[in-house]
Protein backbone atom coordinates (compact mmCIF):
# COMPACT_ATOMS: atom_id res chain seq x y z
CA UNK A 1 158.88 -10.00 174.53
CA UNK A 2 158.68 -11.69 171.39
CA UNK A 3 159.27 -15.45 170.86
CA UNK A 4 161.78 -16.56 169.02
CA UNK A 5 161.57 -18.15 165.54
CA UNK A 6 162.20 -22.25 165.81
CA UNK A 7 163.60 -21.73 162.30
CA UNK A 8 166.23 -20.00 163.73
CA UNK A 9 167.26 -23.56 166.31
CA UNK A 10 166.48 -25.53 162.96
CA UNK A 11 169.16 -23.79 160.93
CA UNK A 12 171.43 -23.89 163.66
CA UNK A 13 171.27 -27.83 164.69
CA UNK A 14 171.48 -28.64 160.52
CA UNK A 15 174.52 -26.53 159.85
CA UNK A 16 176.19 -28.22 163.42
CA UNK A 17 175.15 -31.87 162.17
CA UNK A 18 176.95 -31.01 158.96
CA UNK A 19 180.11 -29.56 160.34
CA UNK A 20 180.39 -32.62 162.72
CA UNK A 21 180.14 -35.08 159.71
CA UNK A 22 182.98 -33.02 158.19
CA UNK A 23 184.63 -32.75 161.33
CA UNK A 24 184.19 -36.73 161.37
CA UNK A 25 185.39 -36.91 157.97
CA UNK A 26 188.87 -35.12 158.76
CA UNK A 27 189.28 -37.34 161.91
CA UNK A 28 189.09 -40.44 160.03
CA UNK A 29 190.91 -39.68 157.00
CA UNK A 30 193.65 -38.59 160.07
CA UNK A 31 193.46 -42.11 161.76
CA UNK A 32 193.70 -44.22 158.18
CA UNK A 33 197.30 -42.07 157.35
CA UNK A 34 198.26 -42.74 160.23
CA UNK A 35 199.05 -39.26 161.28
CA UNK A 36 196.93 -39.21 164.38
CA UNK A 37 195.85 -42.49 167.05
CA UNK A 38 198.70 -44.57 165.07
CA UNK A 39 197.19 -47.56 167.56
CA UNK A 40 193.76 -47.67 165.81
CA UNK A 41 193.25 -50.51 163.71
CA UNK A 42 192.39 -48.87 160.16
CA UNK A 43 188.89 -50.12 159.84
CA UNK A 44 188.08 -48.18 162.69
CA UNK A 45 189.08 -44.79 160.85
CA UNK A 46 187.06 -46.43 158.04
CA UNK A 47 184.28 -46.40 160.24
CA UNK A 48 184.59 -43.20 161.39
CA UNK A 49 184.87 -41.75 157.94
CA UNK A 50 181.67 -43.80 156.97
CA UNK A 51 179.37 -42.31 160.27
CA UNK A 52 181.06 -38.50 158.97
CA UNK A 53 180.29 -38.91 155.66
CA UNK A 54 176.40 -39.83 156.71
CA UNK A 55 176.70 -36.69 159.00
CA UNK A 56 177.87 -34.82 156.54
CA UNK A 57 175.79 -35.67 153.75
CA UNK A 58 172.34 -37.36 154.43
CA UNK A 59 171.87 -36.30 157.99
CA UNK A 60 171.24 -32.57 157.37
CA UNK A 61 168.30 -33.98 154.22
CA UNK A 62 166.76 -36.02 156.40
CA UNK A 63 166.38 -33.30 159.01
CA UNK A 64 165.05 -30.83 156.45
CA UNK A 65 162.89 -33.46 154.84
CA UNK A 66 161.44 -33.93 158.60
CA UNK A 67 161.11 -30.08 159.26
CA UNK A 68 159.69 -29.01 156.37
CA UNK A 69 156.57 -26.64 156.44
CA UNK A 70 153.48 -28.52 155.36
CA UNK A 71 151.71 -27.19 152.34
């Protein structure tokens, strides 16, 4: 059997990171309006925006700053 490439897991975990900032991103702009969790004080959703837009953003350059192949 042949082993499979770690690239492969790499790709995989920096495209999920992504789509869970945006995902994080959607929720929070949701909370602010109002439209979902009408209870939740609006710096909260602020919050969450914030960690999304990290997510969505730096997260995935860090990771392929981290996993790049040496030269």
């Amino acid at each position: 059997m042949s082993e499979t490439d770690p690239a492969i897991a790499r790709f995989a975990a920096i495209n999920l990171v992504r789509i869970g900032g945006v995902a994080c991103v959607v929720v929070g702009m949701l909370i602010a309006s109002g439209r979902i969790l009408p209870g939740v004080p609006v710096p909260v959703a602020y919050a969450v925006l914030a960690v999304g837009l990290f997510g969505a953003l730096v997260a995935p350059a860090l990771l392929v700053r981290k996993w790049r192949t040496p030269k």
